[in-house]
C-alpha atoms as a PDB file:
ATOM      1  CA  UNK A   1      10.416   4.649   4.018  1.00  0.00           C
ATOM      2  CA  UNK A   2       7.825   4.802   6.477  1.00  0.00           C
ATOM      3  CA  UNK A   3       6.290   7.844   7.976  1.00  0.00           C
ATOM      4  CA  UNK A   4       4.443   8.278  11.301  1.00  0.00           C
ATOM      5  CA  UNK A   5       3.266  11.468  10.419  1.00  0.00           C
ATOM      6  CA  UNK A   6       3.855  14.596  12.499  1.00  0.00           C
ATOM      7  CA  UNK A   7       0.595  15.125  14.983  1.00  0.00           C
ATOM      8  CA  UNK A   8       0.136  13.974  18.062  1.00  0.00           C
ATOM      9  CA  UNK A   9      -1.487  10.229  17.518  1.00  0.00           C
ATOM     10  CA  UNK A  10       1.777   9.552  15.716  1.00  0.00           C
ATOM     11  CA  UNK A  11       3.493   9.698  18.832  1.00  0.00           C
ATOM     12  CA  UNK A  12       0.954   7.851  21.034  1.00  0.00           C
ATOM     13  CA  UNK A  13      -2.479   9.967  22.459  1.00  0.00           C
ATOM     14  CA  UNK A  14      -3.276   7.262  25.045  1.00  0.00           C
ATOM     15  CA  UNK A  15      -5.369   5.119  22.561  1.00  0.00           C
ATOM     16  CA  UNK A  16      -3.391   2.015  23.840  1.00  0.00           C
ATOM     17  CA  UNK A  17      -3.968  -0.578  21.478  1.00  0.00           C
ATOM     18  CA  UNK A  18      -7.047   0.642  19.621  1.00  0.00           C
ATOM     19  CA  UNK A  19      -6.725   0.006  15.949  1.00  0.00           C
ATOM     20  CA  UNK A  20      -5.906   3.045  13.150  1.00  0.00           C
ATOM     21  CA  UNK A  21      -6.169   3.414  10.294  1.00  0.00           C
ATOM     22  CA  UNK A  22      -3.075   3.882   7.618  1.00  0.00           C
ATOM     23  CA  UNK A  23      -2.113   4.594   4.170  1.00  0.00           C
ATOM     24  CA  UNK A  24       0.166   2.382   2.837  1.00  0.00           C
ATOM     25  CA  UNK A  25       2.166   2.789  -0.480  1.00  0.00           C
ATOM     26  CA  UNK A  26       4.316  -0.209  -1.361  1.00  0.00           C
ATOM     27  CA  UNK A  27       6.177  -0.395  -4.568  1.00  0.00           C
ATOM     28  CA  UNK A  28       7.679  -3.102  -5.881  1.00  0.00           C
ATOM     29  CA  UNK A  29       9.912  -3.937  -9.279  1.00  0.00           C
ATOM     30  CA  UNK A  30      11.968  -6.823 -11.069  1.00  0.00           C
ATOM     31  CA  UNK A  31      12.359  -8.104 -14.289  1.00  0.00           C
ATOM     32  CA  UNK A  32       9.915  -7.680 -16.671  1.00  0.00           C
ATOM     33  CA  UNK A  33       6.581  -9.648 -17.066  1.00  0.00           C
ATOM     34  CA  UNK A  34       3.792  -9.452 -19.913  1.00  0.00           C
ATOM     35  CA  UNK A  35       1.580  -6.528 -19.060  1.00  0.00           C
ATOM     36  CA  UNK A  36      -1.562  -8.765 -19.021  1.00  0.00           C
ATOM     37  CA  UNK A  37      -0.115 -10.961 -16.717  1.00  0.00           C
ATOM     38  CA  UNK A  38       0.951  -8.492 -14.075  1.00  0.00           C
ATOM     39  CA  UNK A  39      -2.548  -6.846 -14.382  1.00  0.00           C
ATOM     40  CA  UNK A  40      -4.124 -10.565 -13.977  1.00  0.00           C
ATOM     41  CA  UNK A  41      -2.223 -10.822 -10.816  1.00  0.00           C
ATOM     42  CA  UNK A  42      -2.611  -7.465  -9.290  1.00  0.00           C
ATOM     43  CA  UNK A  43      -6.636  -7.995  -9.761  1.00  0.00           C
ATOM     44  CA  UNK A  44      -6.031 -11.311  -8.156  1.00  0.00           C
ATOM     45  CA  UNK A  45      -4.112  -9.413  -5.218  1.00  0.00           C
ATOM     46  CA  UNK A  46      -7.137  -7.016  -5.183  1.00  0.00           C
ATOM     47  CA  UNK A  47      -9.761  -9.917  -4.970  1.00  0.00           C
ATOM     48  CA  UNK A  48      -7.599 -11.381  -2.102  1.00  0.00           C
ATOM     49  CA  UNK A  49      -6.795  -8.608  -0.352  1.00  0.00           C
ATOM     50  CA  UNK A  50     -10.202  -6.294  -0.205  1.00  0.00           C
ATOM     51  CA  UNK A  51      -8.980  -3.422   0.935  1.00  0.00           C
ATOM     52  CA  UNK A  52      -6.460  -2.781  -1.817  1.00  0.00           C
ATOM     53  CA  UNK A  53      -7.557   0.629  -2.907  1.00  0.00           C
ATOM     54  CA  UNK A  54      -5.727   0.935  -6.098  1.00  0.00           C
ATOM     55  CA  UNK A  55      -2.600  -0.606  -8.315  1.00  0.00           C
ATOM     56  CA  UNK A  56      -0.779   1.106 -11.021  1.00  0.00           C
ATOM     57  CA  UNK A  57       1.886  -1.322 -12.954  1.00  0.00           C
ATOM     58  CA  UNK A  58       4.156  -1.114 -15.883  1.00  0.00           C
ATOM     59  CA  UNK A  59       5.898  -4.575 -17.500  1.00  0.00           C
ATOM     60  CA  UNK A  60       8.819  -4.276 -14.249  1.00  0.00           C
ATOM     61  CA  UNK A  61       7.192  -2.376 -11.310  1.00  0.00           C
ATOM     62  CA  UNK A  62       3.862  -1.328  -9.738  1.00  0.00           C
ATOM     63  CA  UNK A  63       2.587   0.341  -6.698  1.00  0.00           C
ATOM     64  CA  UNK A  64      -0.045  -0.378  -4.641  1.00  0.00           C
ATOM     65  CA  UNK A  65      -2.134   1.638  -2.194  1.00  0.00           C
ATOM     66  CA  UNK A  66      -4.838   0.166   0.281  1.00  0.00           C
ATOM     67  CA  UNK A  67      -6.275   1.347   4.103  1.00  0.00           C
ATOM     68  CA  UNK A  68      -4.614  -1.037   6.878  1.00  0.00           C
ATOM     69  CA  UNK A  69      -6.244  -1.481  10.190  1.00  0.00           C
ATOM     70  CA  UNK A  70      -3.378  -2.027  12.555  1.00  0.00           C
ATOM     71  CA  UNK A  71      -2.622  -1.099  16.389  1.00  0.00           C
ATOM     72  CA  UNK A  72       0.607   1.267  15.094  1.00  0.00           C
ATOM     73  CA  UNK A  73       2.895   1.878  12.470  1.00  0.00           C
ATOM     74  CA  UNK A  74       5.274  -1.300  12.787  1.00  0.00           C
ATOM     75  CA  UNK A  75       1.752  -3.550  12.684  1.00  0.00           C
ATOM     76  CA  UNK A  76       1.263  -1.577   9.537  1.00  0.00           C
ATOM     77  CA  UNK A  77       4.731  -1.669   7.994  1.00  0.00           C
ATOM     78  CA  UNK A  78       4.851  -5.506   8.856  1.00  0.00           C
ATOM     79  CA  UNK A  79       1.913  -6.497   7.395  1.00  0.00           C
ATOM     80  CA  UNK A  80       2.857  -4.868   3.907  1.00  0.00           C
ATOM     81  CA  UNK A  81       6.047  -6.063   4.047  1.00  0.00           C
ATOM     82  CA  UNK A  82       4.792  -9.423   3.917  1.00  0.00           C
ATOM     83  CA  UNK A  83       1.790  -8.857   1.483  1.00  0.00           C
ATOM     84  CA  UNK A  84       3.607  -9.319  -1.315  1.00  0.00           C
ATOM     85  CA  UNK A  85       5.236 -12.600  -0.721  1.00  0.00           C
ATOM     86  CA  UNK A  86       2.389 -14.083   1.271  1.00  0.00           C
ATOM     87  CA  UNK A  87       0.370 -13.631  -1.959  1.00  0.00           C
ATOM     88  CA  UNK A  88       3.227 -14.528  -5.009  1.00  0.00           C
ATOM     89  CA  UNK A  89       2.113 -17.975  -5.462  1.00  0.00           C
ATOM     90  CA  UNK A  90      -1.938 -17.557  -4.338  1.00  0.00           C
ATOM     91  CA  UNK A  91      -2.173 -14.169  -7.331  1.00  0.00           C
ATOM     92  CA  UNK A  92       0.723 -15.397  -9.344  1.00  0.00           C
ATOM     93  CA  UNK A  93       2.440 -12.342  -8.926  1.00  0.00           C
ATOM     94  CA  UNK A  94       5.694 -11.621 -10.476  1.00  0.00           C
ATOM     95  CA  UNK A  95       8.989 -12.542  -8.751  1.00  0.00           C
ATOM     96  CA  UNK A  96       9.529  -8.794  -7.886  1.00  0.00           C
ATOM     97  CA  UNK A  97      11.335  -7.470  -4.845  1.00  0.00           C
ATOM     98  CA  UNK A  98      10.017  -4.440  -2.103  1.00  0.00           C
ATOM     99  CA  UNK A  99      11.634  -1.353  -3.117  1.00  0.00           C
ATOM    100  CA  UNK A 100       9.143   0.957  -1.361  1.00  0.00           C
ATOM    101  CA  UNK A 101       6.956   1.418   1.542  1.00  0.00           C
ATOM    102  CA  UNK A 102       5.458   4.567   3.011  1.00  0.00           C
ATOM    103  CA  UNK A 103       3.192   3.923   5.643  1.00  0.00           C
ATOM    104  CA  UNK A 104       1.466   7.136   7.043  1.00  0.00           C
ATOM    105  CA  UNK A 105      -1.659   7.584   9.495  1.00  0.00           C
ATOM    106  CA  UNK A 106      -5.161   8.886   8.162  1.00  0.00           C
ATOM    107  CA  UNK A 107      -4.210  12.407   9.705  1.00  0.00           C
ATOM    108  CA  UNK A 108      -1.990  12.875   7.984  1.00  0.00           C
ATOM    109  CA  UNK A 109      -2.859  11.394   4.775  1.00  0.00           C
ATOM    110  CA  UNK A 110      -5.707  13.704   4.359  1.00  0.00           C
ATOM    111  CA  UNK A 111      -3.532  16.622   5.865  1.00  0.00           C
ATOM    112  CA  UNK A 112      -1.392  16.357   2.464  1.00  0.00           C
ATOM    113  CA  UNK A 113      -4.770  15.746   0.721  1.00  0.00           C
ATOM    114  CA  UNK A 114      -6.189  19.358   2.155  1.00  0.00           C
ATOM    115  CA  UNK A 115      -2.513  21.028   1.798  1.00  0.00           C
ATOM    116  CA  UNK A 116      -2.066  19.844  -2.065  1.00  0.00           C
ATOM    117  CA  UNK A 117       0.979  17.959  -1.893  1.00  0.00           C
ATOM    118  CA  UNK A 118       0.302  14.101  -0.908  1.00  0.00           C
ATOM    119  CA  UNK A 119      -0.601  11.357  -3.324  1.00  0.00           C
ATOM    120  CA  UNK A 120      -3.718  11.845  -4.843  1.00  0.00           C
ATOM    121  CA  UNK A 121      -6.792  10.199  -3.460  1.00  0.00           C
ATOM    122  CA  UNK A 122      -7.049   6.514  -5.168  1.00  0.00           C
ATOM    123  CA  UNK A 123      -9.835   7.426  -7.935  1.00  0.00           C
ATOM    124  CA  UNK A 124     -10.602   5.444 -10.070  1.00  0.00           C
ATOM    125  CA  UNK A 125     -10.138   2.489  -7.941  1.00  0.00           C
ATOM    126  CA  UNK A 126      -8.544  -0.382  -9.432  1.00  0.00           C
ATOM    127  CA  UNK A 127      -5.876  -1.850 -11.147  1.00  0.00           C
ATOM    128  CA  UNK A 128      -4.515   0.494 -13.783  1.00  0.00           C
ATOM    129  CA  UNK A 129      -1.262   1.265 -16.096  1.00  0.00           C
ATOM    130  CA  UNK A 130       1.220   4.103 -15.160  1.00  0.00           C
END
């Protein structure tokens, strides 16, 4: 799923093609892998990728959450879509598919933040167990 948000830089305020910054949420799952290895590989994602923000995994899925700097949402969305497979062999990460993807601009992250009802912000930061 991916979300523009509902203010008005989600539908273009003139910024051309100034980069934003979004939330992203992907989720991924498969078959299962041995905790410590899935943990190994998401900290190897993190180290890779700096601005991961936070990963939560179980033995068959995880979710990660990280700032992207991109000119819109489908610069955004594309990027993540490819972050997991452009890193499987570098991290060693499992052979797990995209099953998720929420993509949402800063606005409105911290919009949910202030209203009580988006995703939490990513404290501690890390890589972390459900």
């Amino acid at each position: 799923m991916c979300s523009a948000g509902g203010g008005p830089s989600a539908r273009g305020s003139g910024r051309g093609d100034q980069p934003r910054l979004w939330h992203v949420t992907l989720s991924v799952s498969g078959g299962e892998a041995p905790l410590k290895e899935v943990r190994r590989a998401l900290e190897q994602l993190a180290h890779d990728h700096p601005f991961l923000l936070t990963s939560r995994y179980a033995n068959d899925h995880a979710e990660i959450r990280y700032w992207e700097e991109a000119r819109d949402l489908h610069d955004a969305a594309a990027v993540a879509l490819r972050l997991w497979g452009e890193h499987r062999q570098t991290a060693k990460l499992p052979p797990w598919e995209i099953v998720g993807l929420e993509v949402i601009d800063r606005e409105t992250y911290h919009q949910r933040i202030a209203e009580g009802y988006g995703p939490l912000p990513a404290t501690p930061v890390g890589v972390h167990p459900f």
